[in-house]
PDB file of N, CA and C in Angstrom:
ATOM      1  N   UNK A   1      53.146  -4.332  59.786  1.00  0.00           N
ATOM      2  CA  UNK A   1      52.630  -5.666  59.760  1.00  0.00           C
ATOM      3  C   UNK A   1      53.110  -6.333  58.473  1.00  0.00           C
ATOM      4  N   UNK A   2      53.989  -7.539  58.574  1.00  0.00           N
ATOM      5  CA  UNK A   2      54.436  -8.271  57.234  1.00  0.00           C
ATOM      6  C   UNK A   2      53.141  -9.205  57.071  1.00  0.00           C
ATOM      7  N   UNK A   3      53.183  -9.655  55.526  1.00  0.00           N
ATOM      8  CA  UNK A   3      52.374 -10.685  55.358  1.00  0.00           C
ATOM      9  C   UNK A   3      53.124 -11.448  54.385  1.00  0.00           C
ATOM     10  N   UNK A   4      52.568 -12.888  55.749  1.00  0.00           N
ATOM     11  CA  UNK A   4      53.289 -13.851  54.758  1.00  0.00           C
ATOM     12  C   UNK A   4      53.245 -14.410  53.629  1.00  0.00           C
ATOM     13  N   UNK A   5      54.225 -15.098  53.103  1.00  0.00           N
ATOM     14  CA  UNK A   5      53.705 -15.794  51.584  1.00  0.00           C
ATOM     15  C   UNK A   5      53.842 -17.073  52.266  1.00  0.00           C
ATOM     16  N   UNK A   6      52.686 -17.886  51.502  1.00  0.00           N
ATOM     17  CA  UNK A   6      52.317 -19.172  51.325  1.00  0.00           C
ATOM     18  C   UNK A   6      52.881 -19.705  50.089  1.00  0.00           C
ATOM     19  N   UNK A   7      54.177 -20.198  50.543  1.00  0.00           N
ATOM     20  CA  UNK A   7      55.125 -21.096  49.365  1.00  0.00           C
ATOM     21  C   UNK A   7      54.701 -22.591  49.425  1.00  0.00           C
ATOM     22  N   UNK A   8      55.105 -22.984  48.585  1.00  0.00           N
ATOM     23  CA  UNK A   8      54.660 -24.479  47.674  1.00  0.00           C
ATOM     24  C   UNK A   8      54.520 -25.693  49.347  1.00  0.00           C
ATOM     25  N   UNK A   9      55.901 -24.879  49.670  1.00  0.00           N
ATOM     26  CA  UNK A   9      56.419 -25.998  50.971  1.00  0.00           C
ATOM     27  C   UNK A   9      55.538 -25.901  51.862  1.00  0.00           C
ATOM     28  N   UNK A  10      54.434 -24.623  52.198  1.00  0.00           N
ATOM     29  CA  UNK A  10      54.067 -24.676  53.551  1.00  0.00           C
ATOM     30  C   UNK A  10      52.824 -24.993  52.873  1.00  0.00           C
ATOM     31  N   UNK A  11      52.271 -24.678  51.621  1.00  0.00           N
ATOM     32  CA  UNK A  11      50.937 -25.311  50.666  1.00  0.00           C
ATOM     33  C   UNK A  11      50.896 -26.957  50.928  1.00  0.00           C
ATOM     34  N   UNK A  12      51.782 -27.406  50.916  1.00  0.00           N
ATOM     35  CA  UNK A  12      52.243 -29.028  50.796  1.00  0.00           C
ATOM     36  C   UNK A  12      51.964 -29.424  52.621  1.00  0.00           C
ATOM     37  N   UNK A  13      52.585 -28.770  53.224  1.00  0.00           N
ATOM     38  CA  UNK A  13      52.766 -28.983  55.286  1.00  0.00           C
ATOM     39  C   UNK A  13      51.234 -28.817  55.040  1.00  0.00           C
ATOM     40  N   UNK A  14      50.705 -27.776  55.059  1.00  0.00           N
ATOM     41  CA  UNK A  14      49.198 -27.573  55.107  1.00  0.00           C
ATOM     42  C   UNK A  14      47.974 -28.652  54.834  1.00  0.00           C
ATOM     43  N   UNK A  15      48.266 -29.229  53.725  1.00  0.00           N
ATOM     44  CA  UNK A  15      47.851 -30.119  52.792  1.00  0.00           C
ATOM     45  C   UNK A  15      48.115 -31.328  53.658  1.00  0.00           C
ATOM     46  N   UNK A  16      49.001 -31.721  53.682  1.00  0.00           N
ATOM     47  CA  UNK A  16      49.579 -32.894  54.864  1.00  0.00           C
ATOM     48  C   UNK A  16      48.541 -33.190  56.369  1.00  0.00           C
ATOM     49  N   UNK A  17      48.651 -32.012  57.062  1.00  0.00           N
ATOM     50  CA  UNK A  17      48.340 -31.414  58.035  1.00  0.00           C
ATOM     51  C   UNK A  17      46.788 -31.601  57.889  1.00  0.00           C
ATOM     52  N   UNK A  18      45.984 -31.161  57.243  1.00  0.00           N
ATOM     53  CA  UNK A  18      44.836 -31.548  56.838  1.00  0.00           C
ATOM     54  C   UNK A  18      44.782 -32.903  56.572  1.00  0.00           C
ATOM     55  N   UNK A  19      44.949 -33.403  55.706  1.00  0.00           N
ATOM     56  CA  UNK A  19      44.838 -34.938  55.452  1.00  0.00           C
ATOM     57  C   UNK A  19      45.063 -35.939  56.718  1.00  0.00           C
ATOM     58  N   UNK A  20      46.139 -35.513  57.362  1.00  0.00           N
ATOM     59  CA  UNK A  20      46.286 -35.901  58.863  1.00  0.00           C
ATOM     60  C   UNK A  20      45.568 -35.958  59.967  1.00  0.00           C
ATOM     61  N   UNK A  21      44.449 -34.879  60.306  1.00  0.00           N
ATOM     62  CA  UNK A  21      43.753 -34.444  60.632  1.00  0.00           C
ATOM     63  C   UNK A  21      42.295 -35.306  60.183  1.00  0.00           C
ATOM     64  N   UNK A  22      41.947 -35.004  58.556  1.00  0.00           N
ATOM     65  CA  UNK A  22      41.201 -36.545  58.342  1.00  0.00           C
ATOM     66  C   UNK A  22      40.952 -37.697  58.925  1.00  0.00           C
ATOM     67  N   UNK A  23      42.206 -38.626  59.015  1.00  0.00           N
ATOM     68  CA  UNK A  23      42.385 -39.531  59.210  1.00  0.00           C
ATOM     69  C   UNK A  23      42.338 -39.659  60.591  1.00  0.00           C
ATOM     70  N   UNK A  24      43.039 -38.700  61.362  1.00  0.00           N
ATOM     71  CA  UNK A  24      42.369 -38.565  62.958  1.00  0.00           C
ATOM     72  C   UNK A  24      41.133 -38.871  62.899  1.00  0.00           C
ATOM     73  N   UNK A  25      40.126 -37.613  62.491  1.00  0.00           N
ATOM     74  CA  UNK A  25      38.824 -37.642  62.786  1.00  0.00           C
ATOM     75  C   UNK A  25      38.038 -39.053  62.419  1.00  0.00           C
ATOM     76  N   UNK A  26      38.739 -39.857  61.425  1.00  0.00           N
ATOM     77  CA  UNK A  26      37.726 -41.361  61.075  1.00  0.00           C
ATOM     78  C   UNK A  26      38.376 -42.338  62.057  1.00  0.00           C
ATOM     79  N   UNK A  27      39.337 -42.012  62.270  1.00  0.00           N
ATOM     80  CA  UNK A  27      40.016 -43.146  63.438  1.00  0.00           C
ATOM     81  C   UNK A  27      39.219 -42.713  64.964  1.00  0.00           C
ATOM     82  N   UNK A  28      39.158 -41.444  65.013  1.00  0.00           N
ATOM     83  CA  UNK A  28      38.139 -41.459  66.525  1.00  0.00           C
ATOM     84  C   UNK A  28      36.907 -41.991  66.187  1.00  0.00           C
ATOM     85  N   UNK A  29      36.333 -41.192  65.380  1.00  0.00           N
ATOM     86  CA  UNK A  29      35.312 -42.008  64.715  1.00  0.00           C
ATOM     87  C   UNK A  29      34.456 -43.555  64.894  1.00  0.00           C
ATOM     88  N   UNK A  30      36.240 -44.038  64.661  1.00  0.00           N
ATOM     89  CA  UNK A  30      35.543 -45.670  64.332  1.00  0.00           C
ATOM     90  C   UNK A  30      35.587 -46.283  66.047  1.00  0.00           C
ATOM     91  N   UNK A  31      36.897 -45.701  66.654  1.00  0.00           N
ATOM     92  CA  UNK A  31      36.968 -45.867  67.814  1.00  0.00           C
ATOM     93  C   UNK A  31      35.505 -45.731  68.900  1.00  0.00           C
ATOM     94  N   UNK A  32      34.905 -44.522  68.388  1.00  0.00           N
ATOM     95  CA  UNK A  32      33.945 -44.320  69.165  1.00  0.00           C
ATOM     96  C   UNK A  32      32.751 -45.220  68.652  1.00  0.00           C
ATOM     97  N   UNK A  33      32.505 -45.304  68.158  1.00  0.00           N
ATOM     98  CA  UNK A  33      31.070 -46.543  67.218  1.00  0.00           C
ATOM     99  C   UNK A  33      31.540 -47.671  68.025  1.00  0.00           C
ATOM    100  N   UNK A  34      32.713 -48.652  68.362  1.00  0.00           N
ATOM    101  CA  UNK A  34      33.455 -49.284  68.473  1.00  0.00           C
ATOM    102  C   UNK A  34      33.155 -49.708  70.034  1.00  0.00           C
ATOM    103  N   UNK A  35      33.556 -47.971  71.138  1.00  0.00           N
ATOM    104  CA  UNK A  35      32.992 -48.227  72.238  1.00  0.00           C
ATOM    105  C   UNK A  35      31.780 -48.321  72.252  1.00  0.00           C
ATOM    106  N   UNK A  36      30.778 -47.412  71.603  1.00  0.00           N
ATOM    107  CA  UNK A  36      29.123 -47.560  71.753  1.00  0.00           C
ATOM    108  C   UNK A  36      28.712 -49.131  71.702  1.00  0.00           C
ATOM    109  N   UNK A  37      29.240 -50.120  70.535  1.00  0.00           N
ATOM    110  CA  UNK A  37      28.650 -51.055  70.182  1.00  0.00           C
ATOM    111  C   UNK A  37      29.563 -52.259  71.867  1.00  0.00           C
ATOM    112  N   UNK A  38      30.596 -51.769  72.299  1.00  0.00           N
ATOM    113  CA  UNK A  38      30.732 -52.445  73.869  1.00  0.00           C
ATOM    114  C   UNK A  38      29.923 -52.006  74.794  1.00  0.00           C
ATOM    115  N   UNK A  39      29.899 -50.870  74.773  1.00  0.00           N
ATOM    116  CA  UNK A  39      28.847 -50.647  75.680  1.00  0.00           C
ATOM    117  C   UNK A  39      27.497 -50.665  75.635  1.00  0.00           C
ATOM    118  N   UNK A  40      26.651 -51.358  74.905  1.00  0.00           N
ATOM    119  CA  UNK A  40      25.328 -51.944  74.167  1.00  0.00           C
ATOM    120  C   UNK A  40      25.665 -53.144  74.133  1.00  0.00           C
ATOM    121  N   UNK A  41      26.926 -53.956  74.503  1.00  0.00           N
ATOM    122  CA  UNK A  41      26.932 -55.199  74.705  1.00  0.00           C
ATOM    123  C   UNK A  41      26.723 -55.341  76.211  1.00  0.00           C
ATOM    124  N   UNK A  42      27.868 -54.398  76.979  1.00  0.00           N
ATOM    125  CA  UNK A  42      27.635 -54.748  78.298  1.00  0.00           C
ATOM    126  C   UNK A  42      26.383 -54.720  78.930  1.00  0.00           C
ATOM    127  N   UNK A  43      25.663 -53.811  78.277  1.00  0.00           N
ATOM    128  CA  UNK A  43      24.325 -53.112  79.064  1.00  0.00           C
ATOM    129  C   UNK A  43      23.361 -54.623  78.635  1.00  0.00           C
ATOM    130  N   UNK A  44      23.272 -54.907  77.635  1.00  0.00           N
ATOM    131  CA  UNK A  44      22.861 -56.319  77.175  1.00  0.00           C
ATOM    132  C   UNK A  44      23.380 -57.114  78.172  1.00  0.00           C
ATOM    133  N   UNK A  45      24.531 -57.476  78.499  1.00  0.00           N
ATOM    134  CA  UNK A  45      24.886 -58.583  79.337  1.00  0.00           C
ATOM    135  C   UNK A  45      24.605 -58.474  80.786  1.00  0.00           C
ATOM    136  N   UNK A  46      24.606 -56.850  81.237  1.00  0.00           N
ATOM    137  CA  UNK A  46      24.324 -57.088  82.444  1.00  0.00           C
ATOM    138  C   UNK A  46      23.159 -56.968  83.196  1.00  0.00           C
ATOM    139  N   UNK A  47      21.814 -56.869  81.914  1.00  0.00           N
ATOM    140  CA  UNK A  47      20.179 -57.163  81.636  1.00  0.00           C
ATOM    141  C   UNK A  47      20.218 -58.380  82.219  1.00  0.00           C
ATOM    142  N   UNK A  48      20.868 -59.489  81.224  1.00  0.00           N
ATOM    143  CA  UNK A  48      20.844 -61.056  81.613  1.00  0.00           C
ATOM    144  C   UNK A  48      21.266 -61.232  83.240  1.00  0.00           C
ATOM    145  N   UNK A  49      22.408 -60.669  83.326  1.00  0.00           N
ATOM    146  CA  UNK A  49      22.964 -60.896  84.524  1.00  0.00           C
ATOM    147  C   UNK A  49      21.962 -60.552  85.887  1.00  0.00           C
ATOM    148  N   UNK A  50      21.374 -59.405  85.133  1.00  0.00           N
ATOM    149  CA  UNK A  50      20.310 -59.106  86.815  1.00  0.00           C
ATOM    150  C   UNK A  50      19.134 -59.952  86.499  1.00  0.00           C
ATOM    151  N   UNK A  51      18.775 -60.360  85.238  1.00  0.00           N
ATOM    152  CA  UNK A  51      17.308 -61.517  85.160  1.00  0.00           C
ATOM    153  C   UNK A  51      17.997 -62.399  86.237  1.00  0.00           C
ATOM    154  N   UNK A  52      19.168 -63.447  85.640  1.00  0.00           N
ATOM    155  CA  UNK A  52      19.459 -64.350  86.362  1.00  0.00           C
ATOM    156  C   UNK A  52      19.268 -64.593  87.807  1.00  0.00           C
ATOM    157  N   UNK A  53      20.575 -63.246  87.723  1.00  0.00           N
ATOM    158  CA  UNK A  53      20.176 -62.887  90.032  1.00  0.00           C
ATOM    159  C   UNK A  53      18.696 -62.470  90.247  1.00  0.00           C
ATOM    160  N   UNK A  54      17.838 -62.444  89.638  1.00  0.00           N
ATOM    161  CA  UNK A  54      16.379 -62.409  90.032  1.00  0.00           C
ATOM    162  C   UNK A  54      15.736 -63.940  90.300  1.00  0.00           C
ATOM    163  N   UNK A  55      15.797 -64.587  89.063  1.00  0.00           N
ATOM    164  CA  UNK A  55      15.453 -65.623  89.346  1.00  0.00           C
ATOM    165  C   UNK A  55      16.478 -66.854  89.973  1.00  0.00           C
ATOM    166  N   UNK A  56      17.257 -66.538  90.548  1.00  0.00           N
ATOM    167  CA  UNK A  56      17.967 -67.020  91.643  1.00  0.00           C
ATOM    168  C   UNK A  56      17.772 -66.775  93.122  1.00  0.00           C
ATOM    169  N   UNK A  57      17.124 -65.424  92.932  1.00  0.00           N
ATOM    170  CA  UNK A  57      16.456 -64.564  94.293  1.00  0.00           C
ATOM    171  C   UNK A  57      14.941 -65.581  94.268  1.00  0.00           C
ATOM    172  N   UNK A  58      14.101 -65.635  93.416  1.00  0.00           N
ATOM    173  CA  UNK A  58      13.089 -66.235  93.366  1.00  0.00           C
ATOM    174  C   UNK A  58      13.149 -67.625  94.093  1.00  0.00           C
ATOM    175  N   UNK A  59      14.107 -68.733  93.245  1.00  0.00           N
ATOM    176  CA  UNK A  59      14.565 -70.003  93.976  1.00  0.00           C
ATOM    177  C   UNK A  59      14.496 -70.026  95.481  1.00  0.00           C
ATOM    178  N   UNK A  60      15.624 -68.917  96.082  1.00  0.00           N
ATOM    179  CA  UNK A  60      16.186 -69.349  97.211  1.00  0.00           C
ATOM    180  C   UNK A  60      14.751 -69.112  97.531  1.00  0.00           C
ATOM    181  N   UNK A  61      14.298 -68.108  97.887  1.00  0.00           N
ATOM    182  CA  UNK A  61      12.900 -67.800  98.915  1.00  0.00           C
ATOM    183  C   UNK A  61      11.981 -68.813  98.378  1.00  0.00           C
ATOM    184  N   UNK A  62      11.764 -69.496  97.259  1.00  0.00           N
ATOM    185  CA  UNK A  62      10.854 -70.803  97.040  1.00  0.00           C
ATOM    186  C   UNK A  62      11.314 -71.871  98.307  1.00  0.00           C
ATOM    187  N   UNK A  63      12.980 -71.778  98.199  1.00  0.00           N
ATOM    188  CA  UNK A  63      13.316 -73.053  98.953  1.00  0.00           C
ATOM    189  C   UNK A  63      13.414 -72.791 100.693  1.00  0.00           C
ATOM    190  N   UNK A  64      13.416 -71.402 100.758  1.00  0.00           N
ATOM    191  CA  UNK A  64      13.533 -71.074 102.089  1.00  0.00           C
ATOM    192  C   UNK A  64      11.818 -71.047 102.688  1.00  0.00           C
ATOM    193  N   UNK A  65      10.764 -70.938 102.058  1.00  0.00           N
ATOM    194  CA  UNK A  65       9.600 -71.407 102.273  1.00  0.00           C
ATOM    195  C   UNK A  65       9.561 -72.772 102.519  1.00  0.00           C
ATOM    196  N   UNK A  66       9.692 -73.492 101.195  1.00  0.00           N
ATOM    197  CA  UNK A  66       9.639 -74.764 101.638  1.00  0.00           C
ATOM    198  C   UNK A  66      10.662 -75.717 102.578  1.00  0.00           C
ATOM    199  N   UNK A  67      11.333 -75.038 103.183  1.00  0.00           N
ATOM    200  CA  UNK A  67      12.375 -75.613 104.144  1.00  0.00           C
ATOM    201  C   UNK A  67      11.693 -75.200 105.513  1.00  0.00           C
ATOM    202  N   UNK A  68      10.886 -73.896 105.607  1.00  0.00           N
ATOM    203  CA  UNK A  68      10.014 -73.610 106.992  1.00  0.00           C
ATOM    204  C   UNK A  68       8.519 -74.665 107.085  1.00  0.00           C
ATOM    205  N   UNK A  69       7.973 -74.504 105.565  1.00  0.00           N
ATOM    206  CA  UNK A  69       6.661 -75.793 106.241  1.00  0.00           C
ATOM    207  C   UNK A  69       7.767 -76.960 106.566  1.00  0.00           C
ATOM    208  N   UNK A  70       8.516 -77.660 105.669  1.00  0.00           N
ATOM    209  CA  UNK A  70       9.179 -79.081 106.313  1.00  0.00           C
ATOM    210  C   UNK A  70       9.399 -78.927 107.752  1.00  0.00           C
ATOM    211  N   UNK A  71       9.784 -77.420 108.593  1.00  0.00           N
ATOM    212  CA  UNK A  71      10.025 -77.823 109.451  1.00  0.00           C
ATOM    213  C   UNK A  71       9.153 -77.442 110.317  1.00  0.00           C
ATOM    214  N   UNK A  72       8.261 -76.798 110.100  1.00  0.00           N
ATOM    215  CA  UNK A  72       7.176 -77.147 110.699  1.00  0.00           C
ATOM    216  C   UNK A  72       6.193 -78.212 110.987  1.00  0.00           C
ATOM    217  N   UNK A  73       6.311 -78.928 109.294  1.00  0.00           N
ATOM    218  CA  UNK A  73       5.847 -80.500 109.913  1.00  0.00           C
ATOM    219  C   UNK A  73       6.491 -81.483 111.003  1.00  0.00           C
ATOM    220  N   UNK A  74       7.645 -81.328 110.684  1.00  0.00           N
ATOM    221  CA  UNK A  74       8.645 -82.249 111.671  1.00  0.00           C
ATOM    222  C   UNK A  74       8.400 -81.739 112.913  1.00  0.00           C
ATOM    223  N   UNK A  75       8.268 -80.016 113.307  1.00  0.00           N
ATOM    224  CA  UNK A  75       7.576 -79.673 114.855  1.00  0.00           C
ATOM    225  C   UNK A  75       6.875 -80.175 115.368  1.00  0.00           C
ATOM    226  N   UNK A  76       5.954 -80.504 114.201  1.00  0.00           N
ATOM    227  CA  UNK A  76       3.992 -81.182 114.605  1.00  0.00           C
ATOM    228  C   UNK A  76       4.439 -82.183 114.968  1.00  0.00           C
ATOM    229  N   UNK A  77       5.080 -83.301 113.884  1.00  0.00           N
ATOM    230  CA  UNK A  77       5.454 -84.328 114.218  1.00  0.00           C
ATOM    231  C   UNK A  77       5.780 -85.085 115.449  1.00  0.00           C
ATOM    232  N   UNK A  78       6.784 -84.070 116.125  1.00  0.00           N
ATOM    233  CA  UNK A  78       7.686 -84.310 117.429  1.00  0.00           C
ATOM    234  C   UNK A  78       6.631 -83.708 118.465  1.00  0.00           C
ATOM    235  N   UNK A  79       5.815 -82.421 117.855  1.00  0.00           N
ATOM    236  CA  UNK A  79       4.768 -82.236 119.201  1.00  0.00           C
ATOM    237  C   UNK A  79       3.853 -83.445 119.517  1.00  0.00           C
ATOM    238  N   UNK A  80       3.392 -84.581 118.348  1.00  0.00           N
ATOM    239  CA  UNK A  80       2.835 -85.084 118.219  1.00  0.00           C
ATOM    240  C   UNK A  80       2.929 -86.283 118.832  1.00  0.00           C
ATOM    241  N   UNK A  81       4.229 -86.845 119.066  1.00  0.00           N
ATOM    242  CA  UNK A  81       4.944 -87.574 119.610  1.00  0.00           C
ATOM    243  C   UNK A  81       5.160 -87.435 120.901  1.00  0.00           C
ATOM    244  N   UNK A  82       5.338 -86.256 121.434  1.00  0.00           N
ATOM    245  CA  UNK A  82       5.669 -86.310 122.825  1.00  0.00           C
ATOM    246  C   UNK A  82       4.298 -86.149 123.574  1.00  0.00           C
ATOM    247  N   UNK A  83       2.838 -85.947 122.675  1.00  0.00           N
ATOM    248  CA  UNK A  83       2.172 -86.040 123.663  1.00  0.00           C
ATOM    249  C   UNK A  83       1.909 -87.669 124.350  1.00  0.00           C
TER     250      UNK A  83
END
């Protein structure tokens, strides 16, 4: 079994290699904080988005009520008429 020597050059690659490695790890890092804070936006936006389609759901069935009495008056009306 040889063992190697660790010369200046592969002390230096090593050194490199590490520092490299650093700078990976803060660049995923920031990347990932980066997605969290989009995805805590979207989840925020698409809160609003389902309030909205709620109270848009609310509207229509307000107006789809009040479009059945109107036409129920106008029934009476016309029953009312043809007697």
């Amino acid at each position: 079994m040889t063992v190697e020597r660790w010369t200046d050059n592969r002390l230096d690659q090593l050194a490199d290699d590490v520092d490299n490695l650093r700078v990976s790890v803060a660049d995923l890092r920031t990347t990932a904080e980066i997605m969290l804070q989009t995805q805590v936006q979207h989840q925020r936006n698409f809160e609003v988005v389902v309030n909205e389609i709620r109270d848009i759901r609310a509207d229509i069935q307000g107006l789809q009520l009040e479009n059945r009495r109107m036409l129920e008056e106008l029934r009476g009306r016309r029953d009312e008429e043809s007697d």
